[in-house]
Protein backbone atom coordinates (compact mmCIF):
# COMPACT_ATOMS: atom_id res chain seq x y z
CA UNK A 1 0.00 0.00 0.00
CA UNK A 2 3.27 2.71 0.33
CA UNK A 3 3.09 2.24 -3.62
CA UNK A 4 -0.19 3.31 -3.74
CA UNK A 5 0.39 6.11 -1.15
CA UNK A 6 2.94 7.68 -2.50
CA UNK A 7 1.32 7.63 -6.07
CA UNK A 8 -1.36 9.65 -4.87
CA UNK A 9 0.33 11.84 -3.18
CA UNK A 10 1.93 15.25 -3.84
CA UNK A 11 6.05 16.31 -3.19
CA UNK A 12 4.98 17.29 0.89
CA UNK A 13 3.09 14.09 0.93
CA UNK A 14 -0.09 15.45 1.51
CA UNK A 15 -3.19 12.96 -0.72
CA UNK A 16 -3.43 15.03 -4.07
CA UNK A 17 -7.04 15.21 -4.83
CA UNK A 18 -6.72 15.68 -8.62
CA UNK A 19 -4.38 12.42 -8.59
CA UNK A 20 -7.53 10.57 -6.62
CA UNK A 21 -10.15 11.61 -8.78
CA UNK A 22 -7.96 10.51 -11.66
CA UNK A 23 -7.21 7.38 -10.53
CA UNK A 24 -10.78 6.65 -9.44
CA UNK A 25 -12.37 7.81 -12.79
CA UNK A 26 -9.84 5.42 -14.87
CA UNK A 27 -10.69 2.23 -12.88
CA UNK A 28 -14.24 3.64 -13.63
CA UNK A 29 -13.48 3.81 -17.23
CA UNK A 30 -11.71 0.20 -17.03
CA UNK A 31 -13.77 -1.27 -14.85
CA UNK A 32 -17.34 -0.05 -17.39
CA UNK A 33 -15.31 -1.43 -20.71
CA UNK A 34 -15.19 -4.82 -19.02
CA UNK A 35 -18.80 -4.75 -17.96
CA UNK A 36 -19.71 -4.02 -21.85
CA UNK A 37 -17.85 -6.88 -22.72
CA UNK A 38 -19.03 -8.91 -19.59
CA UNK A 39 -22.73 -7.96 -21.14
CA UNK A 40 -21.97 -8.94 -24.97
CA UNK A 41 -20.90 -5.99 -26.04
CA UNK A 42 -18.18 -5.28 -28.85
CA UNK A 43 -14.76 -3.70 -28.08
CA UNK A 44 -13.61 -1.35 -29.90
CA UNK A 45 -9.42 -0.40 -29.43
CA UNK A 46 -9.63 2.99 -31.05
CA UNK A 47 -12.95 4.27 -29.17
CA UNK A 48 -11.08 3.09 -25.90
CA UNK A 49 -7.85 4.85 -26.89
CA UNK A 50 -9.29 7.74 -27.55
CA UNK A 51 -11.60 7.57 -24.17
CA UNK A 52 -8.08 6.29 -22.00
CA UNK A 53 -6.48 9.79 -23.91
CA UNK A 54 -9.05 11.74 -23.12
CA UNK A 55 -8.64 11.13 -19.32
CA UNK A 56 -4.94 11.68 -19.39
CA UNK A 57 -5.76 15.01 -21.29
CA UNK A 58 -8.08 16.27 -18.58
CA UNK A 59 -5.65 15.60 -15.77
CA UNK A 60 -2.82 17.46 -17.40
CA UNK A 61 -5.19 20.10 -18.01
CA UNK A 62 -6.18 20.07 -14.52
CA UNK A 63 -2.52 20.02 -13.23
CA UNK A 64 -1.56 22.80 -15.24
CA UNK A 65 -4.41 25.08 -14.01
CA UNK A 66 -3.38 24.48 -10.55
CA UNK A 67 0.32 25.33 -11.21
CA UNK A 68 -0.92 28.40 -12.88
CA UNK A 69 -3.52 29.38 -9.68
CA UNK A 70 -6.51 28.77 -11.24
């Protein structure tokens, strides 16, 4: 659990919230895909690419507005 820990947190050590939510929303993501499949569903790599970039995009944006005081 230190792994875990000290992924979410910041440099002080403090829990970064923007690195929870993150984290939380892309086992979300994950965890939805397999239920699709689980139910029959089709998979499609480039839709789930695209949604997987999409998160990553939205926490850099949301780490850069914090470094700039946003």
């Amino acid at each position: 659990m230190k792994w875990l820990k000290s992924m979410l947190s910041d440099a002080s050590g403090n829990v970064d919230e923007s690195k929870v939510i993150t984290m939380l929303m892309a086992i979300a993501y994950i965890g939805a895909q397999l239920y699709a499949l689980y139910k029959g569903g089709v998979f499609y790599p480039e839709k789930f690419g695209i949604g997987g970039g999409a998160l990553a995009g939205g926490h850099a944006f949301l780490i850069n507005q914090r470094n700039k005081g946003n």
